[in-house]
C-alpha atoms as a PDB file:
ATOM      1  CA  UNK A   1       7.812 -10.553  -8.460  1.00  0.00           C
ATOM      2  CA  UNK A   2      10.307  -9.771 -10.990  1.00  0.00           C
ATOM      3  CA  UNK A   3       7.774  -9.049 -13.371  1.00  0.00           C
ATOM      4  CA  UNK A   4       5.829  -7.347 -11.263  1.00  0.00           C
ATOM      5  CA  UNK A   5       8.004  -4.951 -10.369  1.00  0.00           C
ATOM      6  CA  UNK A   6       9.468  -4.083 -13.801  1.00  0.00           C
ATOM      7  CA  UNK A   7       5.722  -3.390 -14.626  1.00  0.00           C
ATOM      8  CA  UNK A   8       5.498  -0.699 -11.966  1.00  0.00           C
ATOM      9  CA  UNK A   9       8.705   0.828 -12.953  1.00  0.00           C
ATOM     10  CA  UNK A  10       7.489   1.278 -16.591  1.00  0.00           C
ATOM     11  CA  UNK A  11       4.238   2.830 -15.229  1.00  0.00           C
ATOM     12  CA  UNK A  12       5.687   5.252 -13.052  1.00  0.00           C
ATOM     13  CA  UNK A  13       8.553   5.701 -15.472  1.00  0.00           C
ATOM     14  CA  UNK A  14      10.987   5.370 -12.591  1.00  0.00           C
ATOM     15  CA  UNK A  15      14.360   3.236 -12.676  1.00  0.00           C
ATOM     16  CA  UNK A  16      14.088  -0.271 -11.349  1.00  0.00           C
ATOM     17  CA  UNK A  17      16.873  -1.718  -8.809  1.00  0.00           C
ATOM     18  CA  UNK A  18      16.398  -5.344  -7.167  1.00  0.00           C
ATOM     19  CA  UNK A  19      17.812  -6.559  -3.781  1.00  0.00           C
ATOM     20  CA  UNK A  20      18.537 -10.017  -2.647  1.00  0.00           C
ATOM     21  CA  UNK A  21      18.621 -10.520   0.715  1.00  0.00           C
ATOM     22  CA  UNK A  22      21.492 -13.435   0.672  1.00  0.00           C
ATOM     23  CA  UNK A  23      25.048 -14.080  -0.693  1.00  0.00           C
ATOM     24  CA  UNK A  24      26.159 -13.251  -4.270  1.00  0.00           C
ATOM     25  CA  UNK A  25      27.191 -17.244  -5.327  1.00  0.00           C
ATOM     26  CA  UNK A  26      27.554 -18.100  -8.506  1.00  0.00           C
ATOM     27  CA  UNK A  27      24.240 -20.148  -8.361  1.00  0.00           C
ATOM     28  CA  UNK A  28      22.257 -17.119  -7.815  1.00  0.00           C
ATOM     29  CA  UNK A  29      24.018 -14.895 -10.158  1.00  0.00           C
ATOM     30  CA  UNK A  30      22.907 -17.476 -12.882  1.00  0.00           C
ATOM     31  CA  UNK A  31      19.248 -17.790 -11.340  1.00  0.00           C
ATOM     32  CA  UNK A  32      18.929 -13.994 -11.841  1.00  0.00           C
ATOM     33  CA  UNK A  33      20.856 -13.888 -14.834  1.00  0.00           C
ATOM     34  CA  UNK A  34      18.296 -16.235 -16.582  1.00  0.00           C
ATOM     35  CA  UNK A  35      15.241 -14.294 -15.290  1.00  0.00           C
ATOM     36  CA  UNK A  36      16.886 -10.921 -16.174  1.00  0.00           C
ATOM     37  CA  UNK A  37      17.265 -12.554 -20.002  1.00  0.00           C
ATOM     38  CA  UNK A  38      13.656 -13.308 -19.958  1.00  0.00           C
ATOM     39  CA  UNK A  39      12.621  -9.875 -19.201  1.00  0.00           C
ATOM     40  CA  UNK A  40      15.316  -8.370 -21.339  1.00  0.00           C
ATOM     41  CA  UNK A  41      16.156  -6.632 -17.472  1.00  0.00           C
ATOM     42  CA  UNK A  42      19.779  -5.343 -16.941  1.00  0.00           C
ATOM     43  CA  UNK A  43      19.727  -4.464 -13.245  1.00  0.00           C
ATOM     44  CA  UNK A  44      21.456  -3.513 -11.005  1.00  0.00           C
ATOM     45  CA  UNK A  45      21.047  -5.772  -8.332  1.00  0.00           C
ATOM     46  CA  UNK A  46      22.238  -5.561  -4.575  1.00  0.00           C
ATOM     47  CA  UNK A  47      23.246  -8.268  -2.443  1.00  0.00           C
ATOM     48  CA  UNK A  48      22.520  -7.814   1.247  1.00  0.00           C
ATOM     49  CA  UNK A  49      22.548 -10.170   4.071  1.00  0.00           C
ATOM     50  CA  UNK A  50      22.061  -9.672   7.905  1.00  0.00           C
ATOM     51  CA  UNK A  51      20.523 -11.511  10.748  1.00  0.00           C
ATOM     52  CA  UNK A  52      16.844 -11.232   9.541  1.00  0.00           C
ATOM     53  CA  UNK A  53      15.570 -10.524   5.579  1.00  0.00           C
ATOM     54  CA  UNK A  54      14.236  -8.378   6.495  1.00  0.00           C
ATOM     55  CA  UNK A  55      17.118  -6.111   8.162  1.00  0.00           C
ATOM     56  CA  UNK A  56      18.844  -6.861   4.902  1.00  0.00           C
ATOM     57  CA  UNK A  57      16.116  -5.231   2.315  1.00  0.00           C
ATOM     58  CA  UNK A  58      15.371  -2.037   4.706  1.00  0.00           C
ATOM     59  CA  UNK A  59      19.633  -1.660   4.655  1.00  0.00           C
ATOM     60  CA  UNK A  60      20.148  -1.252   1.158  1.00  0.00           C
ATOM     61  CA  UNK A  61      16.518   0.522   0.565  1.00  0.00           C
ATOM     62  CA  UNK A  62      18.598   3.297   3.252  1.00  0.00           C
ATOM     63  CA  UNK A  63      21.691   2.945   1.095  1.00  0.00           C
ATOM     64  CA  UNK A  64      20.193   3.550  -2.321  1.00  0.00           C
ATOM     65  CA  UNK A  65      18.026   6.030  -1.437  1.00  0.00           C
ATOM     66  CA  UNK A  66      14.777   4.073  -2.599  1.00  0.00           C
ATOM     67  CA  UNK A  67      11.444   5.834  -2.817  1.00  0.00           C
ATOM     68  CA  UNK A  68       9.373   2.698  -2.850  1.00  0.00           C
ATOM     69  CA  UNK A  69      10.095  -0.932  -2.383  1.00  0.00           C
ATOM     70  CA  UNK A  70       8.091  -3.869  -4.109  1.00  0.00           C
ATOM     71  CA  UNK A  71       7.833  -7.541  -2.530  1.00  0.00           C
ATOM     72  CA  UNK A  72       5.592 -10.398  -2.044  1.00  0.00           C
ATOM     73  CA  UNK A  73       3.575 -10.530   1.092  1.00  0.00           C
ATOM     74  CA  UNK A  74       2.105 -13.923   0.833  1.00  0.00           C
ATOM     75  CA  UNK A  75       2.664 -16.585   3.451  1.00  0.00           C
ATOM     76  CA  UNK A  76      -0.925 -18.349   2.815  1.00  0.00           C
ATOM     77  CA  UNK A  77      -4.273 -17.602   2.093  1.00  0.00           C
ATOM     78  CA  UNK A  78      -7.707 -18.204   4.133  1.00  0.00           C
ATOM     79  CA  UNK A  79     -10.789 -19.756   2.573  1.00  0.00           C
ATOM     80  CA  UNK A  80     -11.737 -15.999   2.554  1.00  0.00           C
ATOM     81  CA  UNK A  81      -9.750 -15.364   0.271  1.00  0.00           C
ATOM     82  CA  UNK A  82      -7.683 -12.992   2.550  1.00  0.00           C
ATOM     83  CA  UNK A  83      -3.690 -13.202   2.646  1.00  0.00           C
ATOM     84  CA  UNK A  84      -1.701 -13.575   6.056  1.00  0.00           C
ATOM     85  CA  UNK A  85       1.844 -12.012   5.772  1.00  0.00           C
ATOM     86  CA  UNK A  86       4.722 -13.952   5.839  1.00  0.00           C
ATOM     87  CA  UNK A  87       7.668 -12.834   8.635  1.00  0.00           C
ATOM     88  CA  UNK A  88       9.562 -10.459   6.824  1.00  0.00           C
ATOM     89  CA  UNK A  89       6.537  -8.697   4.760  1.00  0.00           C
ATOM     90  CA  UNK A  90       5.034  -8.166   8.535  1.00  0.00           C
ATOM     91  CA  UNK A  91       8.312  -6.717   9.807  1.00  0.00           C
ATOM     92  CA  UNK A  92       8.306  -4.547   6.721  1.00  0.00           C
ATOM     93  CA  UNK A  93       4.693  -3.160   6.733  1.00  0.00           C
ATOM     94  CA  UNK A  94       5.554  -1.812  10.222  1.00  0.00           C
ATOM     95  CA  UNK A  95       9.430  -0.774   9.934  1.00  0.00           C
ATOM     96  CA  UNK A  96       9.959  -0.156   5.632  1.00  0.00           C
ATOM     97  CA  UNK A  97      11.574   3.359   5.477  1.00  0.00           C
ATOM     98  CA  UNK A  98       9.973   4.142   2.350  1.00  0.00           C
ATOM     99  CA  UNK A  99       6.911   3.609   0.582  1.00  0.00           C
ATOM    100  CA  UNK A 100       5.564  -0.470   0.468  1.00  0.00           C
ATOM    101  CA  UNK A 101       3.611  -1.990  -2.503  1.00  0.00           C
ATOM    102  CA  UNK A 102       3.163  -5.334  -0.953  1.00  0.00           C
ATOM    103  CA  UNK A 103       1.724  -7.953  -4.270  1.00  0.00           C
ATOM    104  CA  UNK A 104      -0.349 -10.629  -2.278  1.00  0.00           C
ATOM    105  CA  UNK A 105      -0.593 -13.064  -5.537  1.00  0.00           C
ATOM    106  CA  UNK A 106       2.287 -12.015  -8.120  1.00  0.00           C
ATOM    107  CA  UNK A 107       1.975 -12.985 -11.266  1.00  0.00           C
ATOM    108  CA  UNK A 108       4.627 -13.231 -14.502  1.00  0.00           C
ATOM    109  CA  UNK A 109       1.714 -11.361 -16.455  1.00  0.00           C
ATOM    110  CA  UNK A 110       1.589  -8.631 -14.876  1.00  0.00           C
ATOM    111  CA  UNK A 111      -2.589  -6.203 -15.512  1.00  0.00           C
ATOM    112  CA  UNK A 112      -2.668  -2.789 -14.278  1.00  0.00           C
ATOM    113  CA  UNK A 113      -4.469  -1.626 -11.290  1.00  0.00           C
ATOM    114  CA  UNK A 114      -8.544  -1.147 -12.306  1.00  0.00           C
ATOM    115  CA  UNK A 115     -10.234  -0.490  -8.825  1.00  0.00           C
ATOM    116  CA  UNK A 116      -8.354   0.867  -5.607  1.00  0.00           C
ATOM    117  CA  UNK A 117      -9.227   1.684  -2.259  1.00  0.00           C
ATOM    118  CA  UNK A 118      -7.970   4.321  -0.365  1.00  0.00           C
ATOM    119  CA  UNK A 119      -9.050   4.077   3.732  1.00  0.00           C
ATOM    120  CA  UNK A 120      -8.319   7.459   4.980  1.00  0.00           C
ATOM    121  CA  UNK A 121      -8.856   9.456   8.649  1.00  0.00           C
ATOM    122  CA  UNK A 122      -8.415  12.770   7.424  1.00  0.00           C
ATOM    123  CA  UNK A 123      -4.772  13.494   8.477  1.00  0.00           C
ATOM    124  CA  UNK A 124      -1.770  14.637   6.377  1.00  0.00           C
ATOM    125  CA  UNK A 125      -0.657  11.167   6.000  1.00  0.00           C
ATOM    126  CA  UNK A 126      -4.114   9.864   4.220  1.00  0.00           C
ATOM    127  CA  UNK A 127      -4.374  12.890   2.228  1.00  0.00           C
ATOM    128  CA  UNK A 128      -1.065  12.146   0.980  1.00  0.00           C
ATOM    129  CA  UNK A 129      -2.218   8.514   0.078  1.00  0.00           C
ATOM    130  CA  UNK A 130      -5.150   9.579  -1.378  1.00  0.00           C
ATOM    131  CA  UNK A 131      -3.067  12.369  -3.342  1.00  0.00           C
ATOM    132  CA  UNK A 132      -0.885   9.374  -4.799  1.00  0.00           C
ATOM    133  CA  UNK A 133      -3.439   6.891  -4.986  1.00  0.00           C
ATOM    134  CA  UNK A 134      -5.523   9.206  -7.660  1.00  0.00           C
ATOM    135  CA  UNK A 135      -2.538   9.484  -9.147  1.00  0.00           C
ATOM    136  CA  UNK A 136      -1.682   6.160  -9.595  1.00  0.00           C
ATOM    137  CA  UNK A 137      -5.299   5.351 -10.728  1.00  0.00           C
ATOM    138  CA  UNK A 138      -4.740   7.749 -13.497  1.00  0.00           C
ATOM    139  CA  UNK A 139      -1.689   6.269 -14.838  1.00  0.00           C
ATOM    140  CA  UNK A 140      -3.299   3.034 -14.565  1.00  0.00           C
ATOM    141  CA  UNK A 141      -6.484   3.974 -16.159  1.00  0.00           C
ATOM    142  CA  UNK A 142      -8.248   2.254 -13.424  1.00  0.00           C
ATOM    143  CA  UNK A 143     -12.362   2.072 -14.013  1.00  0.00           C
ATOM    144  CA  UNK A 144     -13.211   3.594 -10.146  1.00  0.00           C
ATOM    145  CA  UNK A 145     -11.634   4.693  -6.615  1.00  0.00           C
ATOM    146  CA  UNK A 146     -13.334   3.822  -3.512  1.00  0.00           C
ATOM    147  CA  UNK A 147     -12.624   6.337  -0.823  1.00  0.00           C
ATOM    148  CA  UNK A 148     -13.371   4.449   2.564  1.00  0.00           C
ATOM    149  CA  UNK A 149     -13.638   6.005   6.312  1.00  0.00           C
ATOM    150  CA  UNK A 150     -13.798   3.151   8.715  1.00  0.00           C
ATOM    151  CA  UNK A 151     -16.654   4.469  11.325  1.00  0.00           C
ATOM    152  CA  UNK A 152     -16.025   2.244  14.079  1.00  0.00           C
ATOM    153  CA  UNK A 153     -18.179   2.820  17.706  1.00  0.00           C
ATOM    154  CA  UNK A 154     -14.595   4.266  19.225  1.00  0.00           C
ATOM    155  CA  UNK A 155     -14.530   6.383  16.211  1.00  0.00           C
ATOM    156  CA  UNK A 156     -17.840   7.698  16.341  1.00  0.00           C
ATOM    157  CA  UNK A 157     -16.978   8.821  20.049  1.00  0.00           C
ATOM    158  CA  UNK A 158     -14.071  10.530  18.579  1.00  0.00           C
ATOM    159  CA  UNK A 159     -16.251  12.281  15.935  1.00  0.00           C
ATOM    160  CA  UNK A 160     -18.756  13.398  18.149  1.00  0.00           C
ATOM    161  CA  UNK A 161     -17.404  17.004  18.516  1.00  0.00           C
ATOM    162  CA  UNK A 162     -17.238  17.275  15.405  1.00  0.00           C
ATOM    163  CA  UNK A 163     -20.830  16.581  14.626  1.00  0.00           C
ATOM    164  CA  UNK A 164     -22.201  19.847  15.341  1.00  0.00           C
ATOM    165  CA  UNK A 165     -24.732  20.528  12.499  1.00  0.00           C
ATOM    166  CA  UNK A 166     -24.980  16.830  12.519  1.00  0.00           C
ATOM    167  CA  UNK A 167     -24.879  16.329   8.455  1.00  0.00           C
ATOM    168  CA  UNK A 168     -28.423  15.974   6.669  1.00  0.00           C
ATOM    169  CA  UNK A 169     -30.124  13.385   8.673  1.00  0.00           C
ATOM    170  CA  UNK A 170     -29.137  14.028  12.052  1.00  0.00           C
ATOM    171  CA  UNK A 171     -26.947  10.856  12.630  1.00  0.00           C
ATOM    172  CA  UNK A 172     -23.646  10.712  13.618  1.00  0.00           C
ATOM    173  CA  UNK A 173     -23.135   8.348  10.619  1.00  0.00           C
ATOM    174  CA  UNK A 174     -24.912  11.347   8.289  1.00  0.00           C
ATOM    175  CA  UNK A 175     -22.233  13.831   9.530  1.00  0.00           C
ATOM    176  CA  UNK A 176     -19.074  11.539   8.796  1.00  0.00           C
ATOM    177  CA  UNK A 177     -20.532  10.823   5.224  1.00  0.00           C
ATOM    178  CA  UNK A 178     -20.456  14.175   4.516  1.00  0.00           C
ATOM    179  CA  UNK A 179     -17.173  15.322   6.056  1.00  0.00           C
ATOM    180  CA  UNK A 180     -15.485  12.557   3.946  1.00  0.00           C
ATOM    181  CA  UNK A 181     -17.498  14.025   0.800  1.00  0.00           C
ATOM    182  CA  UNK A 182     -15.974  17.589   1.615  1.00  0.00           C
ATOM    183  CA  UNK A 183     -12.423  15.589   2.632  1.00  0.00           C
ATOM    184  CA  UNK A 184     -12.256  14.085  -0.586  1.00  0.00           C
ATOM    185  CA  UNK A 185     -13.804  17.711  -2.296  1.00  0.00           C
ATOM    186  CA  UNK A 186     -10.117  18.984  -1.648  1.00  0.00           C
ATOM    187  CA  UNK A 187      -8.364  16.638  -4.686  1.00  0.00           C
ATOM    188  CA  UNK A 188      -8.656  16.682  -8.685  1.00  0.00           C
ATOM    189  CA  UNK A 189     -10.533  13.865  -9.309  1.00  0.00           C
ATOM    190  CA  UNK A 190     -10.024  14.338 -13.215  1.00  0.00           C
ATOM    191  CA  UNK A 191     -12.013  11.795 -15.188  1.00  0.00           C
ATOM    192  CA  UNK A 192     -12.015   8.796 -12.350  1.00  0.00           C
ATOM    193  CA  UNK A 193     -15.293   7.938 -10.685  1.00  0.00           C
ATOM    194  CA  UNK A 194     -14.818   8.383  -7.151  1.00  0.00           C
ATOM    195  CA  UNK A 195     -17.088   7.008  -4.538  1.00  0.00           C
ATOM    196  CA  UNK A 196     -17.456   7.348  -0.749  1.00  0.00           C
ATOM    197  CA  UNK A 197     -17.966   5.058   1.850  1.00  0.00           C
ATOM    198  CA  UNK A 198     -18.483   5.345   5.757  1.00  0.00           C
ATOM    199  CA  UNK A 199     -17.773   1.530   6.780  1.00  0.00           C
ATOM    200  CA  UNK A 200     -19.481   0.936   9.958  1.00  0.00           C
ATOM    201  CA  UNK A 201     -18.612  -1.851  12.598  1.00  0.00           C
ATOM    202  CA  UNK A 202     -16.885  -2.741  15.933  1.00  0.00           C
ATOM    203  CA  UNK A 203     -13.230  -3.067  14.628  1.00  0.00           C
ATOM    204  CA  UNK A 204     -11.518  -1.426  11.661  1.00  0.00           C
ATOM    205  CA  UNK A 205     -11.121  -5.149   9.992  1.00  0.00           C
ATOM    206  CA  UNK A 206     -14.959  -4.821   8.764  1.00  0.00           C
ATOM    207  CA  UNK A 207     -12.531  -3.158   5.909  1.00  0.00           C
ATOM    208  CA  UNK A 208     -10.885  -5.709   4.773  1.00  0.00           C
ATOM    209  CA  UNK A 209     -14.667  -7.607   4.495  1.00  0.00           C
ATOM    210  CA  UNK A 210     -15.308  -4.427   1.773  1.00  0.00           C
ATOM    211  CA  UNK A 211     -12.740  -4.298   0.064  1.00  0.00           C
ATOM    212  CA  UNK A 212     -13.413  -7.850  -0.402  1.00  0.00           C
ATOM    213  CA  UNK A 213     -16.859  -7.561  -1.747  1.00  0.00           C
ATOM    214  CA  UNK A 214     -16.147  -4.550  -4.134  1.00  0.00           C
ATOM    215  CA  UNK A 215     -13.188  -6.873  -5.860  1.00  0.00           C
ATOM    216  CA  UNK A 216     -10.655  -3.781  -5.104  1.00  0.00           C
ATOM    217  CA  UNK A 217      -7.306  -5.443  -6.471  1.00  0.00           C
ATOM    218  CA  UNK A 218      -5.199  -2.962  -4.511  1.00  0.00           C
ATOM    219  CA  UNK A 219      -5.554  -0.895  -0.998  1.00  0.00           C
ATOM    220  CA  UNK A 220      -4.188   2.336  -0.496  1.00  0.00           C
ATOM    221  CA  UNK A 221      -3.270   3.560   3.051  1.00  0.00           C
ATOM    222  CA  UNK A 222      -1.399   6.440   4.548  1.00  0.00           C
ATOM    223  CA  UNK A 223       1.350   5.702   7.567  1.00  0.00           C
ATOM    224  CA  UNK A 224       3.544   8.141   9.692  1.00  0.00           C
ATOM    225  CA  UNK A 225       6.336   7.599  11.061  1.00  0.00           C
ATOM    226  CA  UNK A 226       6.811   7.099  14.619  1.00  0.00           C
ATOM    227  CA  UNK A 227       9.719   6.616  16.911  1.00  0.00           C
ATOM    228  CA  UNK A 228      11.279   5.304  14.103  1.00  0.00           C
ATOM    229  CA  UNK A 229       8.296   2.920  13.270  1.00  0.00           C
ATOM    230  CA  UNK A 230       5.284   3.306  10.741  1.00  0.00           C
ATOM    231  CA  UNK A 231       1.889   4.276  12.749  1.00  0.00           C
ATOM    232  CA  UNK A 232      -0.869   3.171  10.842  1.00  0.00           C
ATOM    233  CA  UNK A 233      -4.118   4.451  11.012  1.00  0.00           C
ATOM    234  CA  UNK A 234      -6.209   3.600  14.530  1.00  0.00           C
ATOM    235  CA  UNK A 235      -7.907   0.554  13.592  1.00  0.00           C
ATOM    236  CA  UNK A 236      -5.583  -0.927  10.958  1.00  0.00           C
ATOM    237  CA  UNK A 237      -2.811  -2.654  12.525  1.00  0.00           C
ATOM    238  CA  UNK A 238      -4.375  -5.478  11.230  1.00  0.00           C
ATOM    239  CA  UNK A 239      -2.529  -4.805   7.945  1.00  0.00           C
ATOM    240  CA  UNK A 240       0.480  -6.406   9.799  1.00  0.00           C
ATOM    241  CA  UNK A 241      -0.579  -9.987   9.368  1.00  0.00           C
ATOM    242  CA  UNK A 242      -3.393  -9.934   6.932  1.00  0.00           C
ATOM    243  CA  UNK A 243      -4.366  -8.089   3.668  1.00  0.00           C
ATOM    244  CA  UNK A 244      -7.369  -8.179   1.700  1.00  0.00           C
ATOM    245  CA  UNK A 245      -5.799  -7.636  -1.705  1.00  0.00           C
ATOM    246  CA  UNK A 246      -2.315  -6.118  -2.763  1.00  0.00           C
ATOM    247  CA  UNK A 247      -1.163  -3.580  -0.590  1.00  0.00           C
ATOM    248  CA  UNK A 248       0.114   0.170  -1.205  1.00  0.00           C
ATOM    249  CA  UNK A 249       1.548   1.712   2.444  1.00  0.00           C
ATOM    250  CA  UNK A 250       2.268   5.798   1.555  1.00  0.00           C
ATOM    251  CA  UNK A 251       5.058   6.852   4.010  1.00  0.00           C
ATOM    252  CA  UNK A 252       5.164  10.737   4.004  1.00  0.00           C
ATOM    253  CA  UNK A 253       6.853  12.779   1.459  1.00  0.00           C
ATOM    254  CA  UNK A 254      10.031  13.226   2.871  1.00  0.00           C
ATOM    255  CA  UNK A 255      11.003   9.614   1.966  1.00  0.00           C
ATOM    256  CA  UNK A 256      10.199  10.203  -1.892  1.00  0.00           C
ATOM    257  CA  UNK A 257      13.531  12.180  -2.629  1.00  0.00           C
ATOM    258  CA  UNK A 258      15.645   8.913  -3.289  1.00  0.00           C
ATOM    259  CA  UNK A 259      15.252   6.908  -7.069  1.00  0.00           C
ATOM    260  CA  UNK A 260      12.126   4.868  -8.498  1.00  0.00           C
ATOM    261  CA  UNK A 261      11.052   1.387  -7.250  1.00  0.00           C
ATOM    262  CA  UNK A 262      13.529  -1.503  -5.734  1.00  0.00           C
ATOM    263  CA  UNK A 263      12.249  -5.272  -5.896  1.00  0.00           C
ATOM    264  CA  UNK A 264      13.202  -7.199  -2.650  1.00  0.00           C
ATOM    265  CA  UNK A 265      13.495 -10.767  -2.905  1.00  0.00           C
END
């Protein structure tokens, strides 16, 4: 994760900050002292501890200020190939008061980012995402960007007034293709292939099954805040347990004014 994280730092060319949810001891100050040799990383490093981990990480991410936090998500993986959360990366996809990038398979070699997914429902939140997902991809020199509306049937109700002229062919499914064309219309694309897709099925998880199948190595979703908790998009809360590949949750702007990435640990 350590890696990991210092590689995201250098990308975005923000200042990188680690928090250990436990007790400075003189054991851990030489476990982190030997990984920070390795990476020829200085710090700084905050010790936290509180009832849950989780309680701990979103404390000091308040205290510093942090614009987005970095951590491991994986508790196990299916035969699917899908990744169920462990306890605190669930607590944190919901509650995190900043940004989440949420590594479901970290690795001490870290590649860049070459095809993301953005799901998006056409509020402020998702166009934010999308905003920072392109711009991610173009740091990253990733190879495409799959922009992804999850049609479900309760969605489709919800569209209906907004059919009107139908699209080309009539369909309901014709109309929502091309409002997500004219959606996505709004952003500089620059140089990065974009595509659309209108993902049809009963729940929102027939997402996670595409983002599968196009090999996207990291998802991109917008989340307000609500009552003091994220809201993800209708459909989604299936995020909390499971991911399909790593995990990017865009809270809105106002929680970007504090310094670059923390690691939690």
């Amino acid at each position: 994760m350590l890696a990991q994280a210092k590689a995201i730092a250098t990308l975005l060319e923000r200042p990188l900050e680690i928090i250990h949810a436990g007790p400075e001891t003189p054991e851990n100050d030489e476990r982190f002292a030997r990984a920070f040799a390795d990476m020829e990383f200085t710090g700084p490093i905050h010790w936290r501890q509180a009832e849950h981990a989780s309680d701990a990480l979103m404390q000091a991410v308040r205290e510093a200020g942090i614009g987005l936090l970095v951590a491991g998500a994986m508790e196990r993986s299916d035969s699917e190939g899908r990744y169920f959360l462990g306890k605190v990366s669930r607590v944190l996809v919901r509650e995190a008061p900043c940004s989440l990038l949420l590594f479901a398979n970290p690795s001490s070699e870290p590649v860049p980012f070459r095809k993301l997914a953005v799901i998006v429902d056409y509020t402020e939140a998702s166009r934010h995402a999308l905003r920072a997902a392109l711009a991610l991809a173009a740091r990253s020199k990733a190879e495409e960007v799959h922009v992804l509306r999850v049609f479900t049937v309760f969605a489709q109700f919800l569209a209906a007034p907004h059919g009107g002229a139908e699209g080309r062919e009539g369909t309901p499914l014709s109309a929502e293709e091309a409002r997500l064309e004219a959606f996505v219309e709004e952003f500089d694309i620059a140089e990065i292939p974009i595509f659309t897709q209108c993902i049809e099925g009963t729940t929102g998880f027939a997402a996670a099954d595409f983002v599968q199948s196009i090999g996207a190595d990291l998802l991109v979703i917008g989340s307000e805040a609500v009552s003091g908790h994220a809201h993800l998009p209708a459909g989604m809360e299936w995020l909390e347990n499971v991911i399909p590949a790593n995990l990017l949750v865009i809270r809105p702007p106002a929680t970007e004014a504090g310094s670059g990435p923390m690691a939690g640990n």
